[in-house]
PDB file of N, CA and C in Angstrom:
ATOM      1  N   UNK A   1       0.841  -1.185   0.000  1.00  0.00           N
ATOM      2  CA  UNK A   1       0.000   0.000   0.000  1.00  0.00           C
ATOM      3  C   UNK A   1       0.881   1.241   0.000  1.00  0.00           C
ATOM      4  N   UNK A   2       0.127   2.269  -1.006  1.00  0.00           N
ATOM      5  CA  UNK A   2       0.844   3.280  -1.226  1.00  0.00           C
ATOM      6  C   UNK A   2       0.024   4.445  -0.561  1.00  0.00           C
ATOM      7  N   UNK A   3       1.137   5.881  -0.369  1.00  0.00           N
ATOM      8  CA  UNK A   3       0.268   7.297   0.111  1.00  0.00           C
ATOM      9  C   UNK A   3       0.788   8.374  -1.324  1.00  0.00           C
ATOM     10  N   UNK A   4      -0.540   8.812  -1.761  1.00  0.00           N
ATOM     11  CA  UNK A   4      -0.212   9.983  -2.802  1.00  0.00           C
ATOM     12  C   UNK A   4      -0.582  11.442  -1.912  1.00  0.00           C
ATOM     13  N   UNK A   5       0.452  12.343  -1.984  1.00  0.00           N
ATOM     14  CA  UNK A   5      -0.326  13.554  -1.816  1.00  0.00           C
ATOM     15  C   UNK A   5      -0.445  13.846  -3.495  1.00  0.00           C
ATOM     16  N   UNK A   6      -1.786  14.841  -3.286  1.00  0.00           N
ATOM     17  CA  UNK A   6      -1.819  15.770  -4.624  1.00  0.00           C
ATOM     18  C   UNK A   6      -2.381  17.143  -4.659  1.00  0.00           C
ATOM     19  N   UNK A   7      -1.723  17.802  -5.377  1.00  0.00           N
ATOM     20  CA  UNK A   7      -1.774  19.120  -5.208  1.00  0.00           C
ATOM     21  C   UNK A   7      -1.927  19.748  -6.322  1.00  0.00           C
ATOM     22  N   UNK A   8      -3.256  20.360  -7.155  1.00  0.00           N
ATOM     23  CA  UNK A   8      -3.487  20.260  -7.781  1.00  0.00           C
ATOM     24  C   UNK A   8      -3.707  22.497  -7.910  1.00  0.00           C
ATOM     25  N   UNK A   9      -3.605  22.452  -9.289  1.00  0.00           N
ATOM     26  CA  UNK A   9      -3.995  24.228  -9.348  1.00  0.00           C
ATOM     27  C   UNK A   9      -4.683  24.411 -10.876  1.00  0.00           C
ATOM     28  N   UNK A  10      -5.310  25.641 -10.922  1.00  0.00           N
ATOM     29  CA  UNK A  10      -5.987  26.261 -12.060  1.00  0.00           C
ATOM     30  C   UNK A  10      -7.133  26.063 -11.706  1.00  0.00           C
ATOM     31  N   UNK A  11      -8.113  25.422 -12.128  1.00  0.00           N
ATOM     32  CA  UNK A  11      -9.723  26.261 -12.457  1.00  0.00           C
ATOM     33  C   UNK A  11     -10.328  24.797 -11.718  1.00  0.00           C
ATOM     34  N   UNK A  12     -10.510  24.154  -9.772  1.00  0.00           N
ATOM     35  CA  UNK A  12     -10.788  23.638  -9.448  1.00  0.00           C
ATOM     36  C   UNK A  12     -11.600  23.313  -8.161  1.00  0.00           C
ATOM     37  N   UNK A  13     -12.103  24.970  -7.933  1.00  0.00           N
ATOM     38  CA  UNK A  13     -12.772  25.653  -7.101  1.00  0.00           C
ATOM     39  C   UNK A  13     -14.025  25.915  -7.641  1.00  0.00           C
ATOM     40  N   UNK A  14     -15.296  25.841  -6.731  1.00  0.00           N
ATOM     41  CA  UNK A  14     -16.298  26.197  -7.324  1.00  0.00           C
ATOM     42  C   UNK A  14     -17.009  25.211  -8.810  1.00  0.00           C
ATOM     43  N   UNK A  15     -16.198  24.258  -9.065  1.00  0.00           N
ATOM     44  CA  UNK A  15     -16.689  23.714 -10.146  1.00  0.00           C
ATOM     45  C   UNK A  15     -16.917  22.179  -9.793  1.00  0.00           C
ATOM     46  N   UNK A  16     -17.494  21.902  -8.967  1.00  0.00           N
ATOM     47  CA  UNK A  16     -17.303  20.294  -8.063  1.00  0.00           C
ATOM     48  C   UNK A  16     -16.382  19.798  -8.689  1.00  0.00           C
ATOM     49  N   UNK A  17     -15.182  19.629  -7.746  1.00  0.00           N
ATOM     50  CA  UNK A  17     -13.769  19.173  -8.180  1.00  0.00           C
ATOM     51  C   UNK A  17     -13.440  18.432  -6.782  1.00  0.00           C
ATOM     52  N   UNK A  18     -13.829  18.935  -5.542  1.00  0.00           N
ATOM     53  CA  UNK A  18     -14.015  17.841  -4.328  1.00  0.00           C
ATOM     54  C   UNK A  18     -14.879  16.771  -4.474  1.00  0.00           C
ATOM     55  N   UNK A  19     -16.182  16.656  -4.780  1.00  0.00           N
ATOM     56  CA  UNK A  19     -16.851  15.794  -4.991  1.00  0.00           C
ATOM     57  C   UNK A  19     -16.669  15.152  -6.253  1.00  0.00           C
ATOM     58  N   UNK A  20     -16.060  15.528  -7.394  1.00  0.00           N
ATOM     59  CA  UNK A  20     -15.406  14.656  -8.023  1.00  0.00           C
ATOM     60  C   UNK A  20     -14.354  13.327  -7.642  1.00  0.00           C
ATOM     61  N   UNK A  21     -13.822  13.750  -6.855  1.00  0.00           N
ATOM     62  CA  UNK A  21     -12.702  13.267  -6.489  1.00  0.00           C
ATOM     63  C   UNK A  21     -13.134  12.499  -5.311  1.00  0.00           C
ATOM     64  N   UNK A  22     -14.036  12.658  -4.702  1.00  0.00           N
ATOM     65  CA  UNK A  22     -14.597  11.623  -3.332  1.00  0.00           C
ATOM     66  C   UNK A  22     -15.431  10.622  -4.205  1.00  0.00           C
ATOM     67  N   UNK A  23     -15.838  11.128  -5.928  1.00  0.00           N
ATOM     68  CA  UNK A  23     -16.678  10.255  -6.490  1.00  0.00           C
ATOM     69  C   UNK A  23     -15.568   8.283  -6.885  1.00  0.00           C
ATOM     70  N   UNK A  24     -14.555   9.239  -7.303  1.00  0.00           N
ATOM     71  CA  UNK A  24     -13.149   9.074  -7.568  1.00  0.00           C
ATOM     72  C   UNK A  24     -12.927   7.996  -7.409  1.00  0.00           C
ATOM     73  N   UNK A  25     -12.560   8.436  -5.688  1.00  0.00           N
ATOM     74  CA  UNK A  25     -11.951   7.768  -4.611  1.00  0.00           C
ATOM     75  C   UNK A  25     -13.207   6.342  -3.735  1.00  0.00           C
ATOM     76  N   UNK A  26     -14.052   6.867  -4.041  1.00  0.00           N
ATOM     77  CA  UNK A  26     -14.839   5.786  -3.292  1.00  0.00           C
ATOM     78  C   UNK A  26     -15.453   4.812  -4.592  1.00  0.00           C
ATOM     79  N   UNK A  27     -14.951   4.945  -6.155  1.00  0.00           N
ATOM     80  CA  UNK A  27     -15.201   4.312  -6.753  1.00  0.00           C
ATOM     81  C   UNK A  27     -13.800   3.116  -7.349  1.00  0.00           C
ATOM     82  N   UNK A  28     -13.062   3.559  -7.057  1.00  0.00           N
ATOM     83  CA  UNK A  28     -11.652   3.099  -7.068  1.00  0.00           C
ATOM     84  C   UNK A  28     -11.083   1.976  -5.641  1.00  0.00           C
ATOM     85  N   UNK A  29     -11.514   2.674  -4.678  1.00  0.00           N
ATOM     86  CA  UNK A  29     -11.822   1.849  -3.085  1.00  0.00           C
ATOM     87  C   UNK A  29     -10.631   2.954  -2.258  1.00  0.00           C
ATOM     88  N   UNK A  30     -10.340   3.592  -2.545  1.00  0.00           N
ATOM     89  CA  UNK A  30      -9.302   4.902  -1.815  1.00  0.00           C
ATOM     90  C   UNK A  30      -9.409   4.995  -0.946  1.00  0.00           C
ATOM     91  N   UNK A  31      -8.850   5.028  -0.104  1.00  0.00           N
ATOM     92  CA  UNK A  31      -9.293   6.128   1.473  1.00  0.00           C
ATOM     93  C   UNK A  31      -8.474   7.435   1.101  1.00  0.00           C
ATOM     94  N   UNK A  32      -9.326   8.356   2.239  1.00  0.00           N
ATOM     95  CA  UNK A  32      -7.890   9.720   2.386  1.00  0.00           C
ATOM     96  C   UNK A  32      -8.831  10.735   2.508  1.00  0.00           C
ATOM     97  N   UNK A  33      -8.891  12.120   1.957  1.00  0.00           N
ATOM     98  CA  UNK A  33      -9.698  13.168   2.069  1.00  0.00           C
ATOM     99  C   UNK A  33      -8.622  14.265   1.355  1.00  0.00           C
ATOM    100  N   UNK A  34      -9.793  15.102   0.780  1.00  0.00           N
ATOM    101  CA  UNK A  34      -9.379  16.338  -0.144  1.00  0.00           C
ATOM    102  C   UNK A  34     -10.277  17.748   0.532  1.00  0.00           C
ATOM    103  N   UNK A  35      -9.370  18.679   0.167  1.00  0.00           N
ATOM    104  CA  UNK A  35      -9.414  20.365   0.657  1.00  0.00           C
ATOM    105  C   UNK A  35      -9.180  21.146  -0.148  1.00  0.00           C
ATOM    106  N   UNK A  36     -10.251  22.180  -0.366  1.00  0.00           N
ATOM    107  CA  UNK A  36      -9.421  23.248  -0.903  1.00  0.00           C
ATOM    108  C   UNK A  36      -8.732  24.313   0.150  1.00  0.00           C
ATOM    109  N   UNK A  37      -7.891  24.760  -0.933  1.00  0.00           N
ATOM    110  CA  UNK A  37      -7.254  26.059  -0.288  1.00  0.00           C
ATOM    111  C   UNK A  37      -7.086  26.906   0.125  1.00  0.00           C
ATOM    112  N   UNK A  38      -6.740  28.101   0.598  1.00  0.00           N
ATOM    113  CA  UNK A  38      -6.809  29.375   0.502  1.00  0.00           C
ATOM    114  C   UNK A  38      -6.600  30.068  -0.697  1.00  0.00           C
ATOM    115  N   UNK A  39      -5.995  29.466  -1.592  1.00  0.00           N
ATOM    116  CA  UNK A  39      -4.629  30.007  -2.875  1.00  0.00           C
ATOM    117  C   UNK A  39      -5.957  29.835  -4.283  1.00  0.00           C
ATOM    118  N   UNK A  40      -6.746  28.917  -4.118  1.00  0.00           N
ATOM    119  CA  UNK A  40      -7.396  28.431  -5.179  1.00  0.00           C
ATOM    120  C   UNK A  40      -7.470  27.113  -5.685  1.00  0.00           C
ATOM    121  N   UNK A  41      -6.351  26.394  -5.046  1.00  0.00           N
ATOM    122  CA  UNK A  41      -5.849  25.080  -5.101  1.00  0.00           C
ATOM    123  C   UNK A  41      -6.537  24.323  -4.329  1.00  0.00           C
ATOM    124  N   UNK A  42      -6.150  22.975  -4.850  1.00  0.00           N
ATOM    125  CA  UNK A  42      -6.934  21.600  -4.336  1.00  0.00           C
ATOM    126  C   UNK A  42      -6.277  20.965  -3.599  1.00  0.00           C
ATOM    127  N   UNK A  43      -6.358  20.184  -2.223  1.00  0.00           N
ATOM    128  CA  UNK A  43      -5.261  19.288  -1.974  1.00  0.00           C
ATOM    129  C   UNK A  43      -5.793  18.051  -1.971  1.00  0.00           C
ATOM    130  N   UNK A  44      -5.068  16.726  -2.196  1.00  0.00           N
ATOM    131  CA  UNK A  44      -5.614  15.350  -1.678  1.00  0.00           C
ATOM    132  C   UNK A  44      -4.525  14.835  -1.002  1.00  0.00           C
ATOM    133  N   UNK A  45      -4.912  13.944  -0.197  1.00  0.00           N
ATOM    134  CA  UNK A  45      -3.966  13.101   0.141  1.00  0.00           C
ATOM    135  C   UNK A  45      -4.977  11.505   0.317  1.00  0.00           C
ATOM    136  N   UNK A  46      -4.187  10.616  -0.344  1.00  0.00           N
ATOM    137  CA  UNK A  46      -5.073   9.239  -0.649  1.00  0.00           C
ATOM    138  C   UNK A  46      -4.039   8.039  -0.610  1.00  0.00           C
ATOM    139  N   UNK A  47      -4.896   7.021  -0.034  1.00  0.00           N
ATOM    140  CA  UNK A  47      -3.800   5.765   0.281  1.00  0.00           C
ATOM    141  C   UNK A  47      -4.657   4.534  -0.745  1.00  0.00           C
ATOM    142  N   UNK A  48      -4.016   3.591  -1.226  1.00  0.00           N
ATOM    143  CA  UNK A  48      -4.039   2.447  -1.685  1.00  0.00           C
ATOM    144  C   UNK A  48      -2.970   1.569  -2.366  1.00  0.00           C
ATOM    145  N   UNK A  49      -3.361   0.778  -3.291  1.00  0.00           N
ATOM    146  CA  UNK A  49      -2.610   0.259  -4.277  1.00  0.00           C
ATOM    147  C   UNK A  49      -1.933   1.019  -5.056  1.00  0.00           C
ATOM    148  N   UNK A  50      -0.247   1.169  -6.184  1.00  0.00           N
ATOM    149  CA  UNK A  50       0.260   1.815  -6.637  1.00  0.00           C
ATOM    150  C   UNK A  50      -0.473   2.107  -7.754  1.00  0.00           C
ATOM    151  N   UNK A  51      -1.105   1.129  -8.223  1.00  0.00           N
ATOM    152  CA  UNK A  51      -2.139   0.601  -9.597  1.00  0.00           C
ATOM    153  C   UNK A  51      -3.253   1.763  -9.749  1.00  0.00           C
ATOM    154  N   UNK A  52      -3.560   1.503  -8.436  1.00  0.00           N
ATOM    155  CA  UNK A  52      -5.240   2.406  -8.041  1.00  0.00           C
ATOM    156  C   UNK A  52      -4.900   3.837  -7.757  1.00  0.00           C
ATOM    157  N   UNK A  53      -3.757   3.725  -7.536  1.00  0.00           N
ATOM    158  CA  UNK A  53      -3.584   5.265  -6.628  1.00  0.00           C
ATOM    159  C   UNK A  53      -3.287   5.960  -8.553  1.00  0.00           C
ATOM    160  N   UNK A  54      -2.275   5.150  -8.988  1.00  0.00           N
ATOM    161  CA  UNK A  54      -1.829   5.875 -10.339  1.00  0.00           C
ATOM    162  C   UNK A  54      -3.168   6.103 -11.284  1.00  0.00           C
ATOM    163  N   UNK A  55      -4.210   5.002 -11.028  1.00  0.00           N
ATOM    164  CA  UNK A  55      -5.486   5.688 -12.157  1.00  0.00           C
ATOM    165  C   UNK A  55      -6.338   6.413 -11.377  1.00  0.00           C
ATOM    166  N   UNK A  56      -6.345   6.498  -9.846  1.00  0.00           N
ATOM    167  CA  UNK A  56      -6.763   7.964  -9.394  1.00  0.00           C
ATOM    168  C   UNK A  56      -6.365   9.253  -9.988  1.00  0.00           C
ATOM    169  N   UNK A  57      -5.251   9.369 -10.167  1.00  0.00           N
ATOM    170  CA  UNK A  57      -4.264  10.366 -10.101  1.00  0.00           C
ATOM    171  C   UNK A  57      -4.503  10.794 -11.987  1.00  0.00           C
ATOM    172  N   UNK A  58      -4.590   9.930 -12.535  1.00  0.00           N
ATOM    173  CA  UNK A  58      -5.348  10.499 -13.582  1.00  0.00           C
ATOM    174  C   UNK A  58      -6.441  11.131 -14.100  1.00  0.00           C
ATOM    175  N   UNK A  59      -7.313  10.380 -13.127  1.00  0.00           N
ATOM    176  CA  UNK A  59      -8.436  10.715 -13.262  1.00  0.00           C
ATOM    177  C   UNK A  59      -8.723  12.127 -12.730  1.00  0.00           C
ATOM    178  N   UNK A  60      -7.577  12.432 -11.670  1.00  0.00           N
ATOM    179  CA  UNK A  60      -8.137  14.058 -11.059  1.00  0.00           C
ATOM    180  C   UNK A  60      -7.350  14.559 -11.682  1.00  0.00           C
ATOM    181  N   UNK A  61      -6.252  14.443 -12.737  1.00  0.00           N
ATOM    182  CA  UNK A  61      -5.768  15.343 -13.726  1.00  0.00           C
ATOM    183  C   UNK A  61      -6.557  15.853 -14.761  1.00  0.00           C
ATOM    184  N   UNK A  62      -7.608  14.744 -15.454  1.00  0.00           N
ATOM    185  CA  UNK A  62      -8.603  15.105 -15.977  1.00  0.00           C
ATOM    186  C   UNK A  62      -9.851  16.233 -15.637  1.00  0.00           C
ATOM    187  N   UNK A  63     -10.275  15.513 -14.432  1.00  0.00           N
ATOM    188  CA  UNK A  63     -11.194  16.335 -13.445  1.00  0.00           C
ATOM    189  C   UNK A  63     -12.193  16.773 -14.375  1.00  0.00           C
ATOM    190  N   UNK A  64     -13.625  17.192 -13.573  1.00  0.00           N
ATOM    191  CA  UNK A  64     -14.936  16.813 -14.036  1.00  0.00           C
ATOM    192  C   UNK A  64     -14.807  17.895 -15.052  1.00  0.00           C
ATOM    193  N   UNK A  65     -15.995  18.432 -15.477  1.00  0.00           N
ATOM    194  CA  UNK A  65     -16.602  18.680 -17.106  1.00  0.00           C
ATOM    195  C   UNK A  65     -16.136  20.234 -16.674  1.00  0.00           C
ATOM    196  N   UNK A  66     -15.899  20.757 -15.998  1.00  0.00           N
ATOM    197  CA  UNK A  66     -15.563  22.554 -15.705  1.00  0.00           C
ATOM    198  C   UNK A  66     -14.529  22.443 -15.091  1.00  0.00           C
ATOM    199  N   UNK A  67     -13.548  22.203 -14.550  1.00  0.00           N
ATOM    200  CA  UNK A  67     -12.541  22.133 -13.823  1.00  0.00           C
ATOM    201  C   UNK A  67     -11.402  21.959 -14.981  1.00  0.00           C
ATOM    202  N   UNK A  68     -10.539  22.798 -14.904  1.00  0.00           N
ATOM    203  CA  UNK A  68      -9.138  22.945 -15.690  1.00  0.00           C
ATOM    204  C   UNK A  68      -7.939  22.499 -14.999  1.00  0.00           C
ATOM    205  N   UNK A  69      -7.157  21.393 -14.764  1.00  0.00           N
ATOM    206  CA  UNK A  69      -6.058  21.537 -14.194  1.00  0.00           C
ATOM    207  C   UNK A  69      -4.939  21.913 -14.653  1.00  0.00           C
ATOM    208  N   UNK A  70      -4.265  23.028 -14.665  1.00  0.00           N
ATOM    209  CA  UNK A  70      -2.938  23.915 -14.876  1.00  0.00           C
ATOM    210  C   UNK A  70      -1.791  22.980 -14.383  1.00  0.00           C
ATOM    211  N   UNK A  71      -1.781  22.357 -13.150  1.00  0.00           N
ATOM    212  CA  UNK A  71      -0.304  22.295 -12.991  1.00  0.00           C
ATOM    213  C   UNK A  71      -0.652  21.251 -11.647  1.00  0.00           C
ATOM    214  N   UNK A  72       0.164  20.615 -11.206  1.00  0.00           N
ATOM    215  CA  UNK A  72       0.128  19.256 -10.383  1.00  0.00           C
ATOM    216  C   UNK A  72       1.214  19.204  -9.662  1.00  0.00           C
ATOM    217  N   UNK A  73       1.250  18.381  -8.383  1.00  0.00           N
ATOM    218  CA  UNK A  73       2.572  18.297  -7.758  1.00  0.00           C
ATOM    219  C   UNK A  73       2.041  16.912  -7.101  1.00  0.00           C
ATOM    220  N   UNK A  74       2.918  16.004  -7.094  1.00  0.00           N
ATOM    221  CA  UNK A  74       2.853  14.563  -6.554  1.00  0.00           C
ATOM    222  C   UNK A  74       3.844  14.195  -5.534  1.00  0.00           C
ATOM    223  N   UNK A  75       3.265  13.474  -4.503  1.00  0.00           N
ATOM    224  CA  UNK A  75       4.460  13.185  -3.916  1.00  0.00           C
ATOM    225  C   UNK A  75       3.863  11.514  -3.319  1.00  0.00           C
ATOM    226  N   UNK A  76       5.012  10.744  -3.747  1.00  0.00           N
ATOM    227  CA  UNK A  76       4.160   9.185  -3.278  1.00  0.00           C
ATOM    228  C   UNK A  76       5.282   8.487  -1.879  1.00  0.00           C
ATOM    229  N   UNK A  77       4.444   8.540  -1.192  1.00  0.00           N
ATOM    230  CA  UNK A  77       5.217   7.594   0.399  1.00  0.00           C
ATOM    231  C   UNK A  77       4.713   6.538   0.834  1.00  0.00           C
ATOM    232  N   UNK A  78       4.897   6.028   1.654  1.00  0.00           N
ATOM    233  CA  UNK A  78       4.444   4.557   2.129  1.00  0.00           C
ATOM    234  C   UNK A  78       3.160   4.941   2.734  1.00  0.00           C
ATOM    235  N   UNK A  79       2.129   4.193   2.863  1.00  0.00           N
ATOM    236  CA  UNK A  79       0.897   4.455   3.587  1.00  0.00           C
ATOM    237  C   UNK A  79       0.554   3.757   5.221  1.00  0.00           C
ATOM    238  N   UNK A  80       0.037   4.902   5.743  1.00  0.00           N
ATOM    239  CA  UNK A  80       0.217   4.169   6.849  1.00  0.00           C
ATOM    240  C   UNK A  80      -1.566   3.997   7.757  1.00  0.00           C
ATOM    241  N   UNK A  81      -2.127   3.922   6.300  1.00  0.00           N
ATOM    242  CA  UNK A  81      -3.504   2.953   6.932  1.00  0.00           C
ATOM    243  C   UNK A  81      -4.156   3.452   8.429  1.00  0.00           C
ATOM    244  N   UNK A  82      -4.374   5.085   8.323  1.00  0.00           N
ATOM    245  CA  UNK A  82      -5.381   5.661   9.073  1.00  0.00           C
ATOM    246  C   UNK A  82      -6.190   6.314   8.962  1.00  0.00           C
ATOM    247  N   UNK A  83      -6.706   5.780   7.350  1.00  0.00           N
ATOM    248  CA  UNK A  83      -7.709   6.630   7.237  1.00  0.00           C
ATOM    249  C   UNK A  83      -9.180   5.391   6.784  1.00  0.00           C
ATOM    250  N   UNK A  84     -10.161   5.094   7.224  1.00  0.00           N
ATOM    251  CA  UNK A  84     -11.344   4.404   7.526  1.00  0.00           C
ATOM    252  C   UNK A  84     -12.415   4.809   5.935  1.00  0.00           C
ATOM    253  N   UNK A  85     -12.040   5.631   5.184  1.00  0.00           N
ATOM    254  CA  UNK A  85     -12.848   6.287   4.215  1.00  0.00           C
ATOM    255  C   UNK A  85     -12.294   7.412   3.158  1.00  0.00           C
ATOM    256  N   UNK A  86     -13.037   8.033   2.733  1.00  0.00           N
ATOM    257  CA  UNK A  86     -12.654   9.007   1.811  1.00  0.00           C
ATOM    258  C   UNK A  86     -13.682  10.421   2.002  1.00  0.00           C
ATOM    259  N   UNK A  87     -13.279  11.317   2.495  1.00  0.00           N
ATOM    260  CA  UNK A  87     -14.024  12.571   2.820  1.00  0.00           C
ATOM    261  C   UNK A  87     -13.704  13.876   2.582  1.00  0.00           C
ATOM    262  N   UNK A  88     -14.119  14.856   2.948  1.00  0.00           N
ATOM    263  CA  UNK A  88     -13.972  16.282   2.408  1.00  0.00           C
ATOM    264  C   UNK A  88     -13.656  17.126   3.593  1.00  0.00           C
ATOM    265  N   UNK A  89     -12.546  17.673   3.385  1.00  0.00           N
ATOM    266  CA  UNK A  89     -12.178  18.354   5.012  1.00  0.00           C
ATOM    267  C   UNK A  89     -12.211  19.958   4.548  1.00  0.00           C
ATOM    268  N   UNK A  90     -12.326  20.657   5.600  1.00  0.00           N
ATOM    269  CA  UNK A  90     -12.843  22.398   5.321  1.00  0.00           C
ATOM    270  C   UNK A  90     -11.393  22.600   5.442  1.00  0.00           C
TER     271      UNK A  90
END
């Protein structure tokens, strides 16, 4: 089991781009939880398989039908299996 952070920027506020991504994540089997920012930016951080985590990670590069992603930052670490679900934190 793997941990992705992701950090995502451009046009992903205001355009369901959290609930994309909890659609995502709980369709994939993910745990973890995503935030937006202060800046305009998105954050996730999500644990699973390298497999699952890598076609997550596409899939929120894509991101839903209004959401633009500009620019990405990844960072992958070992997971350490405390998270019970996939949710939306303020």
């Amino acid at each position: 089991m793997q941990r992705i952070a992701i950090h995502v920027s451009g046009r992903v506020q205001g355009v369901g781009y959290r609930a994309f991504v909890v659609r995502q994540a709980e369709e994939l089997g993910i745990k973890g939880w995503t935030r937006n920012l202060a800046n305009g930016d998105v954050q996730t951080l999500a644990e699973g398989n390298k497999e699952t985590l890598e076609q997550f990670l596409s899939r929120l590069l894509e991101g839903p039908r209004y959401a633009e992603v500009m620019r990405h930052n990844t960072l992958y670490s070992e997971a350490t299996g405390e998270f019970t679900g996939f949710s939306i934190r303020s």
